[in-house]
N, C-alpha and C. Protein backbone atom coordinates (compact mmCIF):
# COMPACT_ATOMS: atom_id res chain seq x y z
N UNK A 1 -357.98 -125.42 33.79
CA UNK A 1 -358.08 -124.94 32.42
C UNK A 1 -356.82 -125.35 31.68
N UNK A 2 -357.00 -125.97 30.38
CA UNK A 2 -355.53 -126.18 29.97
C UNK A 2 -354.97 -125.06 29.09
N UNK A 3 -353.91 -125.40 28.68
CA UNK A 3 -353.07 -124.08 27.97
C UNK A 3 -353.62 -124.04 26.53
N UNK A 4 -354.60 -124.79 26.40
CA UNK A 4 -355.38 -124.33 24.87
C UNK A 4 -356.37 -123.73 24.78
N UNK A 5 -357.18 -123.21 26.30
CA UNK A 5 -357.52 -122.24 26.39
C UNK A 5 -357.33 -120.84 26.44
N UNK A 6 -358.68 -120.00 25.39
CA UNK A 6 -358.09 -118.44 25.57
C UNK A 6 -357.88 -117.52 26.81
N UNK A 7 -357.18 -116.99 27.33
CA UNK A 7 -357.29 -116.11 28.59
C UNK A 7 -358.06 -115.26 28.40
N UNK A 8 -359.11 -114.93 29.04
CA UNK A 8 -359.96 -114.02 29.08
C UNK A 8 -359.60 -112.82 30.14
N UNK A 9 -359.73 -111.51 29.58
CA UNK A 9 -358.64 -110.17 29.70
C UNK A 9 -359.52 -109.31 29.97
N UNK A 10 -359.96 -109.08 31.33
CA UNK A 10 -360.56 -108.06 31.96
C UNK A 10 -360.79 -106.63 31.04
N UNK A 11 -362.02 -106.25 31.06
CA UNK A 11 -362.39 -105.71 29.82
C UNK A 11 -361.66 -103.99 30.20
N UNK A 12 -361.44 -104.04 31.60
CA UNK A 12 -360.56 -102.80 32.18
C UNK A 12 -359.26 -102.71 31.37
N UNK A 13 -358.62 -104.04 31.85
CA UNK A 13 -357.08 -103.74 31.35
C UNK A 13 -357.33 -104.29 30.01
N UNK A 14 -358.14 -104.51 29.29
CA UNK A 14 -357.98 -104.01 27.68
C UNK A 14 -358.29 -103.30 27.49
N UNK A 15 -359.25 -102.25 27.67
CA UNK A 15 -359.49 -100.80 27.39
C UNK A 15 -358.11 -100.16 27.70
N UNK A 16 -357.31 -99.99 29.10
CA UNK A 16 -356.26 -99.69 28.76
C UNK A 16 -355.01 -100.07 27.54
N UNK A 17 -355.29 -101.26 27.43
CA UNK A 17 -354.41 -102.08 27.02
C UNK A 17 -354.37 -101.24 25.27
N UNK A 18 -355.46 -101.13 25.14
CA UNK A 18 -356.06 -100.42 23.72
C UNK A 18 -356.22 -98.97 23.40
N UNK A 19 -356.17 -98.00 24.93
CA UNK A 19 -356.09 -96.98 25.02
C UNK A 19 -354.58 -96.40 25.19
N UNK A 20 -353.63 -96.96 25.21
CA UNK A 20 -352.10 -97.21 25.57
C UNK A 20 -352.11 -97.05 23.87
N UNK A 21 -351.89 -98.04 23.03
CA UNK A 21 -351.57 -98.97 21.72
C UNK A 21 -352.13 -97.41 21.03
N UNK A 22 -353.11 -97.19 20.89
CA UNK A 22 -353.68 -96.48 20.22
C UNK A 22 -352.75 -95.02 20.54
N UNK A 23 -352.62 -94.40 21.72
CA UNK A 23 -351.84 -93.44 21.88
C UNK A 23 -350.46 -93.18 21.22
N UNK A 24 -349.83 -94.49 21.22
CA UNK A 24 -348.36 -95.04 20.48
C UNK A 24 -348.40 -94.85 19.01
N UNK A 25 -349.66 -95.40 18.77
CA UNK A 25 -349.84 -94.99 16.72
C UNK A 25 -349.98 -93.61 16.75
N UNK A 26 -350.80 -92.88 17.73
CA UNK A 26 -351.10 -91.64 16.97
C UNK A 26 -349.64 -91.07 17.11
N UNK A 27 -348.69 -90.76 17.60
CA UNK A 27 -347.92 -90.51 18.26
C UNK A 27 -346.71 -90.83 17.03
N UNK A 28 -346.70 -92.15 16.72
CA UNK A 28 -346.27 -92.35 15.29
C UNK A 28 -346.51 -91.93 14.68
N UNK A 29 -347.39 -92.04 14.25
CA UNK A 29 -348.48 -91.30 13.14
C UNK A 29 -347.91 -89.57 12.48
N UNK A 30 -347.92 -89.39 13.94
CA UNK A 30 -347.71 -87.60 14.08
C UNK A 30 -346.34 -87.39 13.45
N UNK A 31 -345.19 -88.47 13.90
CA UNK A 31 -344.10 -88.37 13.46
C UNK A 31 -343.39 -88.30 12.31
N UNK A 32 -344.62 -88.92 11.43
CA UNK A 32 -344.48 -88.89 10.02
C UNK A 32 -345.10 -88.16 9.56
N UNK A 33 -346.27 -87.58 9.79
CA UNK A 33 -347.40 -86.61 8.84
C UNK A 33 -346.54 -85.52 9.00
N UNK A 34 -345.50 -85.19 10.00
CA UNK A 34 -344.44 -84.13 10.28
C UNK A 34 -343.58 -83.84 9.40
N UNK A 35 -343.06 -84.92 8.57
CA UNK A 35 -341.81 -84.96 7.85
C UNK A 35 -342.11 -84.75 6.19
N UNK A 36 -341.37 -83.62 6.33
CA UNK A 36 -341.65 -82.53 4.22
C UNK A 36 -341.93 -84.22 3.34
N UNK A 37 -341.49 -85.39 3.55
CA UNK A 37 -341.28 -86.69 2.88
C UNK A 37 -341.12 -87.49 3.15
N UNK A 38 -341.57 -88.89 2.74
CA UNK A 38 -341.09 -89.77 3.36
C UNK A 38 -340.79 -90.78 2.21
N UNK A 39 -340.25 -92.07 2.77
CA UNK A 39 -339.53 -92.78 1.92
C UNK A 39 -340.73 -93.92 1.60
N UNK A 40 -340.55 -94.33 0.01
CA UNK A 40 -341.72 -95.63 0.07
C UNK A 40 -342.14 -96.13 1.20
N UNK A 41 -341.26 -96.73 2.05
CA UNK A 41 -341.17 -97.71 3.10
C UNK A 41 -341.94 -97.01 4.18
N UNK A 42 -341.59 -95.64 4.12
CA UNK A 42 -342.31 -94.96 5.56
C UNK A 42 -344.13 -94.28 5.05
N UNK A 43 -343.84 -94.46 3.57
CA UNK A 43 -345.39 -94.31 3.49
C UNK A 43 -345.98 -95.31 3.24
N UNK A 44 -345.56 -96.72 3.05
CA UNK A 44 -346.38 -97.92 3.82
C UNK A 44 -346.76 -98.10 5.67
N UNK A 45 -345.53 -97.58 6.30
CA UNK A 45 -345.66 -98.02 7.31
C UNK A 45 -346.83 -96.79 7.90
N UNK A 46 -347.00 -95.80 7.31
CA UNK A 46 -347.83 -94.69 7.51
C UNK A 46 -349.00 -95.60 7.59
N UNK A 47 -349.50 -96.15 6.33
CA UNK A 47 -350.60 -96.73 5.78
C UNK A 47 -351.17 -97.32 6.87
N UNK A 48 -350.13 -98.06 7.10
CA UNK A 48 -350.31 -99.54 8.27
C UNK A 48 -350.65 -99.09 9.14
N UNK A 49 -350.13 -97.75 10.00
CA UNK A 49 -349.91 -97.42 11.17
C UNK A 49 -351.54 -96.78 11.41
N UNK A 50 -352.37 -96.21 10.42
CA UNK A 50 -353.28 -95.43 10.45
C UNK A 50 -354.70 -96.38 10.20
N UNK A 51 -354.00 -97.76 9.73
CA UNK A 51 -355.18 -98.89 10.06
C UNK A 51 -355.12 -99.44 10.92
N UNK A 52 -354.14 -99.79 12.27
CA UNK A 52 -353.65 -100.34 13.14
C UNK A 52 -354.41 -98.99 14.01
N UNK A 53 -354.50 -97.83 14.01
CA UNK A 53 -355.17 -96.78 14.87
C UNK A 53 -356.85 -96.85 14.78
N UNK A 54 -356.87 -97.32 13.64
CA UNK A 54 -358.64 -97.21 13.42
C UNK A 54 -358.89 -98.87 13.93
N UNK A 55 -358.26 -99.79 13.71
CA UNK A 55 -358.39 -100.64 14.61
C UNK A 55 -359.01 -100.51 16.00
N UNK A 56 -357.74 -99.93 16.51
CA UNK A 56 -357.71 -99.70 17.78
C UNK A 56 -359.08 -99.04 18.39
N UNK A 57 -359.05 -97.70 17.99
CA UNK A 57 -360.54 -97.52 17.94
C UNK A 57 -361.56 -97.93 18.21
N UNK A 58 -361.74 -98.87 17.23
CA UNK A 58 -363.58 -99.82 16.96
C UNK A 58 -362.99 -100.82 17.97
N UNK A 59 -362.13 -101.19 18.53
CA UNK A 59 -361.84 -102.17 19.54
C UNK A 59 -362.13 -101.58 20.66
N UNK A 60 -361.82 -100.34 20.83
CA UNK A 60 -361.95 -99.49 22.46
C UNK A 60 -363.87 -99.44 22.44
N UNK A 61 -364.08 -99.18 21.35
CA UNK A 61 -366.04 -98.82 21.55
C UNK A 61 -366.13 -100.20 21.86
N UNK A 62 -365.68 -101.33 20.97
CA UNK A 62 -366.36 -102.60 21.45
C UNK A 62 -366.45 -103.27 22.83
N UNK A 63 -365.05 -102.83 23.55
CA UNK A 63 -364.69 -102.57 25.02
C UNK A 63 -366.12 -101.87 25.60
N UNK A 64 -366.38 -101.03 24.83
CA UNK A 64 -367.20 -99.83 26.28
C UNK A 64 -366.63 -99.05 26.41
């Protein structure tokens, strides 16, 4: 196979792989919905962080 092929990623260790990732955002997530305020910057990265989780998500069902 040459190196311009995709690696194909055992649908196990991406479900972990995605069940891990996803734990890390919410976890973020939490860290900020915590705080009386946040700064522009941290309510973008909120934004991001809570589409990067719903990502994750519809990726784990597509897993199985």
């Amino acid at each position: 196979m040459s190196k311009h092929h995709a690696r194909i990623i055992p649908a196990e260790r991406q479900k972990s792989h995605l069940e891990k990732k996803h734990a890390q955002l919410a976890e973020r997530i939490e860290a900020l919905d915590g705080r009386r305020s946040l700064t522009p910057s941290e309510e973008l990265e909120l934004q991001q962080l809570k589409k990067q989780k719903l990502w994750a998500k519809d990726a784990l069902q597509d897993v199985g």
